[in-house]
Protein backbone atom coordinates (compact mmCIF):
# COMPACT_ATOMS: atom_id res chain seq x y z
CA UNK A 1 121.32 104.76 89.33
CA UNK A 2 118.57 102.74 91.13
CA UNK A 3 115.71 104.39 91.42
CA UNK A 4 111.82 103.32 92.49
CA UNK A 5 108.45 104.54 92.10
CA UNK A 6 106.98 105.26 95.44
CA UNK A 7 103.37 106.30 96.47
CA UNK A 8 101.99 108.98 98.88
CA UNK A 9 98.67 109.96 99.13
CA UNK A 10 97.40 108.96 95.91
CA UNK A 11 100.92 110.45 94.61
CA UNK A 12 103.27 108.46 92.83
CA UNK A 13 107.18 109.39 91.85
CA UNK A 14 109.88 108.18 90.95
CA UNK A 15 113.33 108.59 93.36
CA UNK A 16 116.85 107.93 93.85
CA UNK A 17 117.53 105.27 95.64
CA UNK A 18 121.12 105.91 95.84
CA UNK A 19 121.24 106.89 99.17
CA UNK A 20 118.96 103.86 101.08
CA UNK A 21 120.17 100.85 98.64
CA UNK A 22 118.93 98.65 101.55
CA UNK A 23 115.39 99.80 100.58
CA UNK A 24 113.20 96.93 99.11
CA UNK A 25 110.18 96.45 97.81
CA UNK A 26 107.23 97.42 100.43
CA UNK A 27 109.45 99.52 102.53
CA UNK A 28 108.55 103.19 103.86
CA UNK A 29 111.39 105.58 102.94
CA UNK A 30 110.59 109.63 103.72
CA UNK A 31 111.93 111.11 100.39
CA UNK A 32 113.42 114.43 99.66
CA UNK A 33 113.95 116.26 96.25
CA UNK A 34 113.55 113.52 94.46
CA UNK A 35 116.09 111.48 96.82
CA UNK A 36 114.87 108.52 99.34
CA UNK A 37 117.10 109.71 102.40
CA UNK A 38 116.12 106.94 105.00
CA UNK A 39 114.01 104.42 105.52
CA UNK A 40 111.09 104.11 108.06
CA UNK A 41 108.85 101.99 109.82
CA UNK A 42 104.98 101.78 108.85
CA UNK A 43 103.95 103.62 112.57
CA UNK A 44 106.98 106.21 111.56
CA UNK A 45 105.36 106.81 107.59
CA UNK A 46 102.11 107.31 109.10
CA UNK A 47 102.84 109.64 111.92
CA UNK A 48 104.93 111.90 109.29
CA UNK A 49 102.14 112.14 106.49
CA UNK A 50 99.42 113.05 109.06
CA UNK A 51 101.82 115.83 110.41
CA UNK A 52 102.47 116.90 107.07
CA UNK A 53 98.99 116.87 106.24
CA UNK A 54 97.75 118.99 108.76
CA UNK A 55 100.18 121.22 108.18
CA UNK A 56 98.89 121.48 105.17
CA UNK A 57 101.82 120.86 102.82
CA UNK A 58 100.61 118.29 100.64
CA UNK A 59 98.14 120.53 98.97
CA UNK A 60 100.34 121.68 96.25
CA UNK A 61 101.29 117.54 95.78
CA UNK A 62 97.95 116.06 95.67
CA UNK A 63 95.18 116.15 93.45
CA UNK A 64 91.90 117.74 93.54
CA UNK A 65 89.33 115.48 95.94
CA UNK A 66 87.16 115.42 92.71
CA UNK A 67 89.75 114.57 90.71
């Protein structure tokens, strides 16, 4: 299985790959259940984390600001 270690928000994991094996180093790739499912452009990565952020479901992901 290829898998990578991707960052978020101070966040890293490791994911499949299995589904995105065009995916290369640097890319954006919006990840599900432990599974990249598609890869993205920088403008679409950015747009989805700030929606996701103010809706407020990274909380239970990230760490403590004063961590």
């Amino acid at each position: 299985m290829r898998a990578a270690r991707v960052q978020f928000g101070g966040i890293v994991r490791e994911v499949s790959l299995s589904f995105v094996p065009e995916a290369n180093v640097g890319d954006y790739v919006m990840v599900h259940v432990g599974y990249a499912i598609s890869c993205v452009d920088s403008v679409e990565a950015e747009r989805t984390y700030k929606l996701l952020e103010e809706m407020g479901a990274l909380e239970a992901e990230l760490p403590p600001a004063d961590a």
